[in-house]
Protein backbone atom coordinates (compact mmCIF):
# COMPACT_ATOMS: atom_id res chain seq x y z
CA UNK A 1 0.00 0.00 0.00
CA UNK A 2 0.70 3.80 -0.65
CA UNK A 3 1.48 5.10 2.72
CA UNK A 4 0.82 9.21 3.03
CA UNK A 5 3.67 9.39 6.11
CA UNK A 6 5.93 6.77 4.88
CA UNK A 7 8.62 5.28 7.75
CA UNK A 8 11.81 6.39 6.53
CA UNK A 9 12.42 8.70 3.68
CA UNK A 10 16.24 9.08 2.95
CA UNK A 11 17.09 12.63 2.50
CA UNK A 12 19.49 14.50 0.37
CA UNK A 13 21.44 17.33 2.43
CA UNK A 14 22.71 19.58 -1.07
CA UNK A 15 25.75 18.19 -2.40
CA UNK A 16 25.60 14.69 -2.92
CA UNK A 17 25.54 15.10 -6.69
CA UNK A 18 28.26 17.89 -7.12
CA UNK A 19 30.28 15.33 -5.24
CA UNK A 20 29.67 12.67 -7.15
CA UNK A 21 30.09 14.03 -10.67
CA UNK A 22 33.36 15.38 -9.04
CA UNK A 23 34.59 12.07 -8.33
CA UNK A 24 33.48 11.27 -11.96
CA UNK A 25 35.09 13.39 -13.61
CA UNK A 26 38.27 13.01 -11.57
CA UNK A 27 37.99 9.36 -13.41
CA UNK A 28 38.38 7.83 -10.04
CA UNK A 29 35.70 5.63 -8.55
CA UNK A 30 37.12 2.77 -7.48
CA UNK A 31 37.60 2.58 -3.55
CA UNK A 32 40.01 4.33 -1.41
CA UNK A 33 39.93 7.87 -3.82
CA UNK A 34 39.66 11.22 -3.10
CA UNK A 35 36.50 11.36 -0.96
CA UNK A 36 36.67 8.28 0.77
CA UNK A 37 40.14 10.11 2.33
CA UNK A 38 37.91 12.63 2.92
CA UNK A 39 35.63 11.01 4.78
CA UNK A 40 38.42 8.75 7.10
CA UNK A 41 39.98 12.55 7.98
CA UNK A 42 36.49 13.72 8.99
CA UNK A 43 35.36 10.53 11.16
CA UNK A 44 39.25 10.51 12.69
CA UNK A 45 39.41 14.50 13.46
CA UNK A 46 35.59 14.89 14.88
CA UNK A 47 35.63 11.67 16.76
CA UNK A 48 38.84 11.54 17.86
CA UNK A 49 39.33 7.97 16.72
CA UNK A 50 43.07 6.33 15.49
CA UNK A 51 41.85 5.14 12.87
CA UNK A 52 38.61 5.13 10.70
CA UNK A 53 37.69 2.93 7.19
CA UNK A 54 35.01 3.14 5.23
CA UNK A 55 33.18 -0.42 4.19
CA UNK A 56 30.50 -1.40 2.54
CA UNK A 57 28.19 -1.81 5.12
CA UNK A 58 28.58 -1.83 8.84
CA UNK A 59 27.91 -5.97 8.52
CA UNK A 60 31.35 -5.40 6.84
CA UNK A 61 33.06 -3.39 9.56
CA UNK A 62 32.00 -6.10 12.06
CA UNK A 63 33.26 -9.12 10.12
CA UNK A 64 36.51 -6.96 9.41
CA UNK A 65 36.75 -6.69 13.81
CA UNK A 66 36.25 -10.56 13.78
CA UNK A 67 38.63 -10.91 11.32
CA UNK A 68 41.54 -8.57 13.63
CA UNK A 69 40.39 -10.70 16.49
CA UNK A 70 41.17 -13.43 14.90
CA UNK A 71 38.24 -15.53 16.19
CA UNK A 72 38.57 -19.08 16.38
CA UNK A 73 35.92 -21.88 15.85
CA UNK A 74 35.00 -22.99 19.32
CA UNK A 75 35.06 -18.99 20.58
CA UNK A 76 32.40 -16.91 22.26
CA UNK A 77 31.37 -13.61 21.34
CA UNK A 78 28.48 -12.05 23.92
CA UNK A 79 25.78 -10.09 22.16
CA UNK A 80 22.56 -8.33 23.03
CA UNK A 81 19.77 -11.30 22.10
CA UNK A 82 17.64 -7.52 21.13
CA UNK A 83 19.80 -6.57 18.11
CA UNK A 84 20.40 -6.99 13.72
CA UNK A 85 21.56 -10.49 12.95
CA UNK A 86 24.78 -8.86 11.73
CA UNK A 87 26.15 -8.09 15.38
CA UNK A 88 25.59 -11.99 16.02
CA UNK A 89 26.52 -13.48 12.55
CA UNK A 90 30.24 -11.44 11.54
CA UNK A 91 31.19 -13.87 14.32
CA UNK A 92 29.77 -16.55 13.61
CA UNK A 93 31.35 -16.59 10.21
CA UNK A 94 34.30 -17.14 12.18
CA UNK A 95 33.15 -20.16 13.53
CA UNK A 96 32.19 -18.08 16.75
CA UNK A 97 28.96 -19.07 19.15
CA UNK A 98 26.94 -16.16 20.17
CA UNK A 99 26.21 -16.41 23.27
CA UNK A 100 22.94 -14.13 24.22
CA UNK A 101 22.50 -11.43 26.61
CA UNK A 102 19.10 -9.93 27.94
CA UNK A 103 18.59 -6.38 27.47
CA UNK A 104 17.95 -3.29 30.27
CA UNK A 105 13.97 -2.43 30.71
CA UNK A 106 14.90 1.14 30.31
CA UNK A 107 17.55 1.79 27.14
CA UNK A 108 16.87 -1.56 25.96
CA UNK A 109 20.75 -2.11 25.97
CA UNK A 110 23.03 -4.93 26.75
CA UNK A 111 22.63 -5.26 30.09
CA UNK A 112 25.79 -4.96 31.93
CA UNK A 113 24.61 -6.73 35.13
CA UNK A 114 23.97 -10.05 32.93
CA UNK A 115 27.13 -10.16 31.17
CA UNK A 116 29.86 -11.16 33.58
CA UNK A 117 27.71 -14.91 34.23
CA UNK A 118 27.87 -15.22 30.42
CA UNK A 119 31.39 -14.96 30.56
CA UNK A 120 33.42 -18.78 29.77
CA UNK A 121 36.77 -19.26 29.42
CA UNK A 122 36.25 -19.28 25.64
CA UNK A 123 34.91 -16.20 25.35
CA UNK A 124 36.74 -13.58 23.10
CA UNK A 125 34.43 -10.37 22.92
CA UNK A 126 31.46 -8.21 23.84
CA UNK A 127 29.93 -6.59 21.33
CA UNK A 128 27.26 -4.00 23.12
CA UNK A 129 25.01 -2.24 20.91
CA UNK A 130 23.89 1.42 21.22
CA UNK A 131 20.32 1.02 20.73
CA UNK A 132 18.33 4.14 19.33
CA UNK A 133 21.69 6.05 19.58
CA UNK A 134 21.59 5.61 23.26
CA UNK A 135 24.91 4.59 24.99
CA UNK A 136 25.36 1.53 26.68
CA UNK A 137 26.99 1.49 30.08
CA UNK A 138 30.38 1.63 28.71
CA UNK A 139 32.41 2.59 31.96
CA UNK A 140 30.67 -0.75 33.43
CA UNK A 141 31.22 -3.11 30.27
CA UNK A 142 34.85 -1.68 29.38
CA UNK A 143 36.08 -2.41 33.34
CA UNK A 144 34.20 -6.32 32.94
CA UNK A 145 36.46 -6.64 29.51
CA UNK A 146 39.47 -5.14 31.04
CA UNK A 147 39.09 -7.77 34.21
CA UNK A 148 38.87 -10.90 31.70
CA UNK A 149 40.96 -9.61 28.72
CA UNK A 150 38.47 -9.46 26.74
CA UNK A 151 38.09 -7.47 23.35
CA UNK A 152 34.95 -4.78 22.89
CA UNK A 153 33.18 -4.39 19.43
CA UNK A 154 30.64 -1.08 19.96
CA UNK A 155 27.65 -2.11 16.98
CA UNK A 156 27.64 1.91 16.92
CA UNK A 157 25.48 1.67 13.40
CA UNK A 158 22.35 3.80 15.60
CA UNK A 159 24.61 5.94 17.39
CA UNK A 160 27.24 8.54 15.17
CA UNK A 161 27.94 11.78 17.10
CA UNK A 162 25.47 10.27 20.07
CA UNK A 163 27.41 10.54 23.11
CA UNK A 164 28.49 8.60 26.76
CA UNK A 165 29.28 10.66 29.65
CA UNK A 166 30.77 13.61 27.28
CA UNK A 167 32.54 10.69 24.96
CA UNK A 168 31.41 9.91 21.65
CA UNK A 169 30.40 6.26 21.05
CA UNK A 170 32.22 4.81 19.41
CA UNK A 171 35.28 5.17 20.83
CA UNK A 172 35.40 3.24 23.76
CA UNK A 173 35.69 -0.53 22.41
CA UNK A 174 39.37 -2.11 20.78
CA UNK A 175 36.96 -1.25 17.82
CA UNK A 176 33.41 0.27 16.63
CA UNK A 177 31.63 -0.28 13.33
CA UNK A 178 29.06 2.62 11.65
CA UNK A 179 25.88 2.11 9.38
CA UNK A 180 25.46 4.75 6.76
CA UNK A 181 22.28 2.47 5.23
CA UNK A 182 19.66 4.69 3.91
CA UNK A 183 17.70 3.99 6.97
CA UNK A 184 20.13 5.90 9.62
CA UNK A 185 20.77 9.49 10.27
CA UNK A 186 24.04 9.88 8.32
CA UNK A 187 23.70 7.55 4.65
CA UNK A 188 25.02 7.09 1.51
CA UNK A 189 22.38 4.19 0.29
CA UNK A 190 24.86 1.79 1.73
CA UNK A 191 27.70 2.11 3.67
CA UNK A 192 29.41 1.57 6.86
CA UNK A 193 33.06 2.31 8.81
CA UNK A 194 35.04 0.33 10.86
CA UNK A 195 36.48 2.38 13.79
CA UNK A 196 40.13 1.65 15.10
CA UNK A 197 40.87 2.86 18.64
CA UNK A 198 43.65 0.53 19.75
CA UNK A 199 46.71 1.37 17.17
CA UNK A 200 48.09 -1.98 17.21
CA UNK A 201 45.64 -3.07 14.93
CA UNK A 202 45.91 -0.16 11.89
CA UNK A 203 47.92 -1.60 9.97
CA UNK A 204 46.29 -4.97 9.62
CA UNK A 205 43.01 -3.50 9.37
CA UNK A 206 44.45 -1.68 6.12
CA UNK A 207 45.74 -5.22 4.95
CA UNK A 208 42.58 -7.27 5.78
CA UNK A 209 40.05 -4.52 4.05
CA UNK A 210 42.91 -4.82 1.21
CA UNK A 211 41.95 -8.41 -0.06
CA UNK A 212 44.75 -9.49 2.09
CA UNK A 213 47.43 -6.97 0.72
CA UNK A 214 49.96 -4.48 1.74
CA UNK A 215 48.82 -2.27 -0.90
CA UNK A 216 48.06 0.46 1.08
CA UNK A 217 51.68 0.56 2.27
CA UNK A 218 53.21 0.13 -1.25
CA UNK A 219 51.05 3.85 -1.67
CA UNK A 220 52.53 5.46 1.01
CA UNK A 221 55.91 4.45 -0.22
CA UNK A 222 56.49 1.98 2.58
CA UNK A 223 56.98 -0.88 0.42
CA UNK A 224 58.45 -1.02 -3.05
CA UNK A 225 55.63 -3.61 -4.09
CA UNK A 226 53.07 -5.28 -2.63
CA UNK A 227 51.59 -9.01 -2.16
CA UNK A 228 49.49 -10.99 -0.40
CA UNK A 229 50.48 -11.16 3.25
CA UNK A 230 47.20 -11.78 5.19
CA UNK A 231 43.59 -13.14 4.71
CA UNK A 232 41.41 -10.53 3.88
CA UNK A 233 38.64 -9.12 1.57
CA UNK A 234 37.05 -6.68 -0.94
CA UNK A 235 35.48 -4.17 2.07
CA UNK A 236 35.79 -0.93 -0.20
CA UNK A 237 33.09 0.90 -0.90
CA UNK A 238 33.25 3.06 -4.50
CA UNK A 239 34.15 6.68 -4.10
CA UNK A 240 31.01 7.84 -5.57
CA UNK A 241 29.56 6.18 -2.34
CA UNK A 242 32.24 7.93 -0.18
CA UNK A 243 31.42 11.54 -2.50
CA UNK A 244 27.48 10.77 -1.26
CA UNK A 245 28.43 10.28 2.23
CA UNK A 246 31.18 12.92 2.74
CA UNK A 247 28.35 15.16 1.51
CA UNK A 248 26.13 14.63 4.60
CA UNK A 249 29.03 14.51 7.13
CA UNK A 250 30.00 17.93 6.13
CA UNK A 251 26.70 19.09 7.59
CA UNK A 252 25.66 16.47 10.51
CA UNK A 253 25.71 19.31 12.96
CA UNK A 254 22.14 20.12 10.85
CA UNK A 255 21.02 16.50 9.97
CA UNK A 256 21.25 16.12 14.00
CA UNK A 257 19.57 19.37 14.62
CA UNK A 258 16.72 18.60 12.36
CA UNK A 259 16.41 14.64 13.84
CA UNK A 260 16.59 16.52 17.23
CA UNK A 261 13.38 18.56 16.22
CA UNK A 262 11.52 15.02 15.42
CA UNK A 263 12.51 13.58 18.29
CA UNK A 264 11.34 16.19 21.09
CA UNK A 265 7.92 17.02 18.93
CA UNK A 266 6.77 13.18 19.45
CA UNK A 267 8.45 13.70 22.95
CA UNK A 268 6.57 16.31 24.10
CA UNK A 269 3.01 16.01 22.02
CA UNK A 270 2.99 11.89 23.08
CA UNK A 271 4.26 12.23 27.16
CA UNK A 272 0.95 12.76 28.19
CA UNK A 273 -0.97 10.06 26.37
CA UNK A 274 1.27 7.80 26.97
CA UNK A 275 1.19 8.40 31.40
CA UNK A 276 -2.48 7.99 30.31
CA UNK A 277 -2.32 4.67 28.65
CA UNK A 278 0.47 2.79 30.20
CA UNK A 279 2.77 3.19 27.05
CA UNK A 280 6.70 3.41 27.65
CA UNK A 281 8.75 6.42 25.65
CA UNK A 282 12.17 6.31 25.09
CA UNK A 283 14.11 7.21 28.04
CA UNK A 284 17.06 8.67 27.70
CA UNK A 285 19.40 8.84 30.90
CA UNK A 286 21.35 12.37 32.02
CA UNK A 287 24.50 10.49 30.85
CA UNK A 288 23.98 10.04 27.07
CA UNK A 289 23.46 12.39 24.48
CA UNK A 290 21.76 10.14 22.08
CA UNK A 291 22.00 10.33 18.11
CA UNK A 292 17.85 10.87 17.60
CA UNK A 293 17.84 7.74 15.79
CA UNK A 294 14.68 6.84 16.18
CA UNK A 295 11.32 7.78 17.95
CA UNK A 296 9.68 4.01 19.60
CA UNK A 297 6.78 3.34 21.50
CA UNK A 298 5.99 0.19 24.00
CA UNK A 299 2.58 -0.44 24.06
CA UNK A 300 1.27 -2.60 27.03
CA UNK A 301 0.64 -5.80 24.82
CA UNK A 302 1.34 -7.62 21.55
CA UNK A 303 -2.10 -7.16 20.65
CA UNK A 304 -2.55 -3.33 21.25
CA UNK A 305 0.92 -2.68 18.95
CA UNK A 306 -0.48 -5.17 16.70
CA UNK A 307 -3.71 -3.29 16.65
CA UNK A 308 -2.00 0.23 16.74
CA UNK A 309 0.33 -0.82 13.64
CA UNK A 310 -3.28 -1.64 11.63
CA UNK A 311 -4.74 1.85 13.01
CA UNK A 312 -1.98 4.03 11.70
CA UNK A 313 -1.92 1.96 8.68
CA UNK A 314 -5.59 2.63 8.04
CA UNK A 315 -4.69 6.43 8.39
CA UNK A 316 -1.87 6.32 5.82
CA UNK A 317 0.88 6.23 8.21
CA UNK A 318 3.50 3.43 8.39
CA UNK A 319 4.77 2.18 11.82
CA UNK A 320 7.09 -1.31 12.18
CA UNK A 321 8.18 -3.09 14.72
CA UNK A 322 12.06 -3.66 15.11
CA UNK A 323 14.30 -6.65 15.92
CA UNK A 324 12.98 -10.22 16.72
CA UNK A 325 14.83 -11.94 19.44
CA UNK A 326 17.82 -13.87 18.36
CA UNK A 327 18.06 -16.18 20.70
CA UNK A 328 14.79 -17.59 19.66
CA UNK A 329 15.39 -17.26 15.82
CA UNK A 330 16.41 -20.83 14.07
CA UNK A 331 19.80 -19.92 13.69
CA UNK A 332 19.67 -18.57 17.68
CA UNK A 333 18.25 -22.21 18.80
CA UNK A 334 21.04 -24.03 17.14
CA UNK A 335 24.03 -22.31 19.30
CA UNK A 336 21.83 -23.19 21.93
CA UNK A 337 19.32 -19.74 22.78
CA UNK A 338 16.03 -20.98 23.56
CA UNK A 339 12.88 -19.10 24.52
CA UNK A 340 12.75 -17.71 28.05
CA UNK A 341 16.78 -17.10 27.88
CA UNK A 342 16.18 -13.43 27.27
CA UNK A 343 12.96 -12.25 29.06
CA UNK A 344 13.19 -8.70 28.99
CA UNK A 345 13.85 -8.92 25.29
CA UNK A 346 11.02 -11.39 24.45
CA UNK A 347 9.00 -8.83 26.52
CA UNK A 348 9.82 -5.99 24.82
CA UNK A 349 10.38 -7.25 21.07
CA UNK A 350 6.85 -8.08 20.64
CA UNK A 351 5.00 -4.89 21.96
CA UNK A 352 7.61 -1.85 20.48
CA UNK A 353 6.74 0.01 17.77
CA UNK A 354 8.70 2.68 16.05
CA UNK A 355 6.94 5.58 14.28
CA UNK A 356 7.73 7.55 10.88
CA UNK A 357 11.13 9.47 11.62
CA UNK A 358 13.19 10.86 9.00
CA UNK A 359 15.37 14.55 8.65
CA UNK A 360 12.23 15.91 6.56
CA UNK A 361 9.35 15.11 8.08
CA UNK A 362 7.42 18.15 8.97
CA UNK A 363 5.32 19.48 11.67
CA UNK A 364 1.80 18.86 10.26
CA UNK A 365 2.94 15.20 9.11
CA UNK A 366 3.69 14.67 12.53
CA UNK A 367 0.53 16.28 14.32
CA UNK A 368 -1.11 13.72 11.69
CA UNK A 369 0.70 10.72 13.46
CA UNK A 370 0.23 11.81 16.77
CA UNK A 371 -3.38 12.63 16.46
CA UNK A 372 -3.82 9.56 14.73
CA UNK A 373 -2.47 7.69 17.52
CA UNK A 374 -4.27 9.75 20.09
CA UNK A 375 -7.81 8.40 19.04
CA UNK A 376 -6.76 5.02 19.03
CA UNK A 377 -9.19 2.87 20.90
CA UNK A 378 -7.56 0.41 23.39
CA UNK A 379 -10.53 -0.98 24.21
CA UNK A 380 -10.47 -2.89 20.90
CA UNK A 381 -14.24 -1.59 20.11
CA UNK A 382 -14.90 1.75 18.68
CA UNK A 383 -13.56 1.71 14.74
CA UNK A 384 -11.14 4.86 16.42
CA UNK A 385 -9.98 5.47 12.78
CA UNK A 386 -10.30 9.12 10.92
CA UNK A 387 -9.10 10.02 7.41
């Protein structure tokens, strides 16, 4: 169906094209060119990071931080059961077993009281994810790593320029991997980056997203040829991809601003309905400065956001739910999840419901949604719906 008030729109900030026939005409597309430089200077400077690279998708960056792990069949990587298949499965290409945690009731993050228990003498890695843009309890996770020598992989793909306690995210873990898919605040159609933090691993990061080669050493002059040295793989993105992107991270201080402005209009036109009806917003605690990723609501059964999802629907306006728990997916039951292993997940997975949020959405689309939502009938038996 035609939705009016689709979910996601992706937007175009102004120079996306001039970028790209630039790197056209400069008759250099291929990876690694002019603007993907441009873009590694931008993420290093802003963030503060060692070292960033861009990939092809942030499923990319992660298998590339399995890859510098060096993960082992027979390892254990601990990830949130509430998260994209990608955070679980660039291990388990490794031969890795996910091993599932529950989530918080509040952030819906990796919760950092549940983790230690998980922890096995095969484990490798946490990989916490920064759900909505919302930062995990890093201090909390980082000291549990540090105390078992284990490695931290941030799944940062929600979160760019959100922040923890006055730190970006993304720069707390050995490494942290970016989403610039069509459906997050920063895109390029799709695209992701693999953030370095610990500097021992630059240089084979280079090699590994090099199929394997020194190359990138052989262009600085290092190295008066180069060869295969290491495994590794085709993670480059084209530079028209990296011309897109470096486009919108010129101006995320206004893609932010703008995301900001959706975020605190549902915030404020939706707190009292929700006190009213028992619905959850998204909290967000002093600590974090979150990335307005997203705007979710969690409605007090599967059957309301079931119901809820038609209702908007019925009004032209697209809602979804998100992530299904992993560690009752079919892949999830054969490393051993089963259901009841993550309660606060299966809780929450099957009554949240994220509404239409995108940089251009305006005002009156988004009275539309909330008033929509407003005359929804919990009671099941009213018709509640108005065109």
């Amino acid at each position: 169906m035609d939705y009016t008030i689709p979910f996601n729109k992706p937007t175009i900030v102004g120079k996306e094209l001039f970028y790209i026939s630039n790197a056209i005409h400069e008759g250099d597309s291929a990876g690694d060119a002019g603007f993907t430089k441009k873009c590694h200077a931008y993420l290093e400077q802003t963030l503060g990071v060692r070292k960033a690279l861009l990939t092809t998708s942030c499923t990319h960056a992660l298998e590339m931080s399995a890859l510098l792990l060096d993960i082992q069949p027979g390892d254990e990587v601990i990830v949130p059961s509430f998260t994209f298949v990608s955070t679980a499965n660039a291990f388990v290409l490794r031969g890795a077993k996910p091993v599932f945690a529950d989530i918080r009731p509040d952030t819906l993050n990796i919760d950092e009281t549940q983790i230690e228990r998980l922890i096995t003498p095969r484990t490798r890695a946490i990989a916490p994810v920064h759900y909505a843009g919302v930062g995990c309890e890093m201090d909390v996770i980082c000291a549990i790593a540090e105390r078992h020598g284990l490695a931290v992989v941030e799944d940062n793909a929600h979160g760019l320029f959100g922040k923890y306690k006055g730190r970006y995210l993304g720069t707390f873990g050995q490494f942290a991997t970016q989403s610039f898919h069509e459906t997050k605040n920063i895109i390029c159609g799709e695209g992701g980056a693999l953030l370095i933090n610990d500097p021992q691993y630059v240089e084979r990061a280079e090699i590994i997203r090099e199929k394997g080669t020194n190359r990138s050493r052989f262009f600085r002059g290092q190295v008066d040829k180069y060869s295969w040295v290491d495994i590794g793989s085709s993670f480059l993105p084209s530079d028209l991809l990296a011309a897109f992107l470096y486009a919108q991270l010129e101006v995320h201080d206004q893609i932010l601003a703008a995301r900001r402005r959706v975020w605190d209009y549902y915030q404020a036109h939706l707190n009292d309905w929700a006190e009213e009806h028992s619905v959850r917003l998204p909290p967000v605690p002093g600590h974090c400065e979150q990335s307005y990723h997203m705007f979710y609501l969690v409605l007090p059964s599967l059957e309301d956001r079931q119901r809820l999802i038609g209702h908007l629907r019925d009004n032209g306006i697209q809602s979804v739910f998100h992530y299904l728990p992993l560690n009752m997916s079919v892949m999830g039951q054969k490393f051993g999840g089963a259901a009841g292993d993550c309660p606060v997940t299966e809780d929450i997975s099957d009554r949240l419901l994220r509404l239409p949020f995108f940089n251009e959405i305006t005002e009156d689309e988004q009275a539309r949604v909330v008033a929509a939502i407003k005359c929804f009938d919990f009671s099941g038996k009213g018709a509640g719906s108005h065109h």
